[in-house]
C-alpha atoms as a PDB file:
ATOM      1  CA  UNK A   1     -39.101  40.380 -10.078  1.00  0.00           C
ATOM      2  CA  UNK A   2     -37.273  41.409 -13.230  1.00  0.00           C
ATOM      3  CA  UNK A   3     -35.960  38.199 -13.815  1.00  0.00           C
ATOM      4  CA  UNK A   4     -39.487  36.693 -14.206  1.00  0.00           C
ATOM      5  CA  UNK A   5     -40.837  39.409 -16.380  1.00  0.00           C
ATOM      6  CA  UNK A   6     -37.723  38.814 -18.679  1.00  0.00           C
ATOM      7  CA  UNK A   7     -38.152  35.180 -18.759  1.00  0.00           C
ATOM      8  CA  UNK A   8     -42.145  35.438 -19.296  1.00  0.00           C
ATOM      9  CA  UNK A   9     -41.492  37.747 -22.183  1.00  0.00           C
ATOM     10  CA  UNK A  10     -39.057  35.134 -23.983  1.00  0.00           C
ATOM     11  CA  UNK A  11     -41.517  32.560 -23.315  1.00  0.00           C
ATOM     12  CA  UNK A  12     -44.594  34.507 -24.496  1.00  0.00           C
ATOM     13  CA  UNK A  13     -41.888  35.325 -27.776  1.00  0.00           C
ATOM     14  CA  UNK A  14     -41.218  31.537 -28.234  1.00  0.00           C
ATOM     15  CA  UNK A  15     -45.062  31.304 -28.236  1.00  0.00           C
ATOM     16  CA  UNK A  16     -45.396  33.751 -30.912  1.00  0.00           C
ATOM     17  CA  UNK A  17     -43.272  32.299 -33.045  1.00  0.00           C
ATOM     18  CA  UNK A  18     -44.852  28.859 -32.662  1.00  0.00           C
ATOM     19  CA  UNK A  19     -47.808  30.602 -33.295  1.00  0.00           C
ATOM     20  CA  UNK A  20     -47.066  32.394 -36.416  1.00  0.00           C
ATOM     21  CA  UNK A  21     -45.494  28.802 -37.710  1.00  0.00           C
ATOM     22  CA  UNK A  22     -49.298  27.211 -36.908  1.00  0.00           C
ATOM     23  CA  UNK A  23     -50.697  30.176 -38.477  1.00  0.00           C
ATOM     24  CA  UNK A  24     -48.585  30.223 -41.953  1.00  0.00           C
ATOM     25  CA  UNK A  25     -49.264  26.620 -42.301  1.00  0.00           C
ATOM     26  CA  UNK A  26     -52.946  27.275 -41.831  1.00  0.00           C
ATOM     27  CA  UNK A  27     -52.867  29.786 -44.888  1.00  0.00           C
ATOM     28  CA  UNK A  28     -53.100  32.961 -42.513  1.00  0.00           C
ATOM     29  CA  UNK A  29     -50.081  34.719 -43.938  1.00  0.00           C
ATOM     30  CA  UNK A  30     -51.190  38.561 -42.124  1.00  0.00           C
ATOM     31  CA  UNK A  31     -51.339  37.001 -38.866  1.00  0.00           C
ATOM     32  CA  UNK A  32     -48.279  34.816 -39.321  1.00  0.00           C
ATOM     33  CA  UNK A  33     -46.593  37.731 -40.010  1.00  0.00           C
ATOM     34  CA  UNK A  34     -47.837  40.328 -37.227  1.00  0.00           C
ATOM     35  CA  UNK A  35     -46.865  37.657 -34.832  1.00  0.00           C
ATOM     36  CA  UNK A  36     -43.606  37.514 -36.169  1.00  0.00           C
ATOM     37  CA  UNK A  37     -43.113  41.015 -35.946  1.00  0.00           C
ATOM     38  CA  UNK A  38     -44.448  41.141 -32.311  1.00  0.00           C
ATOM     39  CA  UNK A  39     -42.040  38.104 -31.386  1.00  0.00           C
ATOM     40  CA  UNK A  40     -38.753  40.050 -32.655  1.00  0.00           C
ATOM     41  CA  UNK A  41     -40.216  43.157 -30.518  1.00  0.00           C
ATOM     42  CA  UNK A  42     -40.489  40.897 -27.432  1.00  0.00           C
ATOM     43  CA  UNK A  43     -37.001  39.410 -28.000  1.00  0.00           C
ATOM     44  CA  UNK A  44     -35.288  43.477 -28.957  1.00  0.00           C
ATOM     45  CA  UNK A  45     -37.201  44.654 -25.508  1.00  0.00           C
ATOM     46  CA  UNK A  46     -35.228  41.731 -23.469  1.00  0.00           C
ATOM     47  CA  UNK A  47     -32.034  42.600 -25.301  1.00  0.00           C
ATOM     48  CA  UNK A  48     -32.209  45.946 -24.658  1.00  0.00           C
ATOM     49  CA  UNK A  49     -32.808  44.708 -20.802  1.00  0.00           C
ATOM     50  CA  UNK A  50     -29.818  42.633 -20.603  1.00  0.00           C
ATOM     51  CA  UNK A  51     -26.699  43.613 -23.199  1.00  0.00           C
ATOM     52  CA  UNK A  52     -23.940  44.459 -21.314  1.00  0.00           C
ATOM     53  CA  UNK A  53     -22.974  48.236 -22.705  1.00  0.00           C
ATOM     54  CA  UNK A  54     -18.865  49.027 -23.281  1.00  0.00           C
ATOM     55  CA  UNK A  55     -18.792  49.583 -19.744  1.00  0.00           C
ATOM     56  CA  UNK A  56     -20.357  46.334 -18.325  1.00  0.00           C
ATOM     57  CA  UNK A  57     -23.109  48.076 -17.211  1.00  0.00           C
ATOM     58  CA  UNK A  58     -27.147  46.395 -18.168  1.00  0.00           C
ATOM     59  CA  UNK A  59     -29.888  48.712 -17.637  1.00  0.00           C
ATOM     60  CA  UNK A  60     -30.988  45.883 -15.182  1.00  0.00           C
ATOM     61  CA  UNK A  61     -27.964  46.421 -12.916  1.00  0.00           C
ATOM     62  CA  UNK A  62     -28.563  50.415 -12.782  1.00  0.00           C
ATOM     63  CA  UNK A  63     -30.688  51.650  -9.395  1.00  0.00           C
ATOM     64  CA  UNK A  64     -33.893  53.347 -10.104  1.00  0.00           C
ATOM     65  CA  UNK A  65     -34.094  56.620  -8.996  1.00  0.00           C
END
């Protein structure tokens, strides 16, 4: 179930930066760059998710309690 939340969120990220291209080019520069902002959020969330740590560890890989 994690897996597909992860990979909707890079999807919905590659969407918002897609978007925000479409939008710049249309003149929109606020929303261009509020989707740009939301995009890197996305993609720091799914980092976050699945860097390793020192220890090997990913907070997907530790059992909720």
């Amino acid at each position: 179930m994690t897996d597909l939340v992860l990979s909707i969120l890079v999807l919905a990220a590659a969407v918002f930066v897609f978007g925000a291209f479409v939008a710049w080019r249309r003149g929109d520069r606020n929303r261009a760059g509020l989707m740009t902002i939301l995009a890197f959020a996305l993609m720091v969330n799914v980092a976050i998710w699945t860097v390793p740590t020192d220890n090997g560890a990913t907070l997907i890989d530790t059992p909720a309690d």
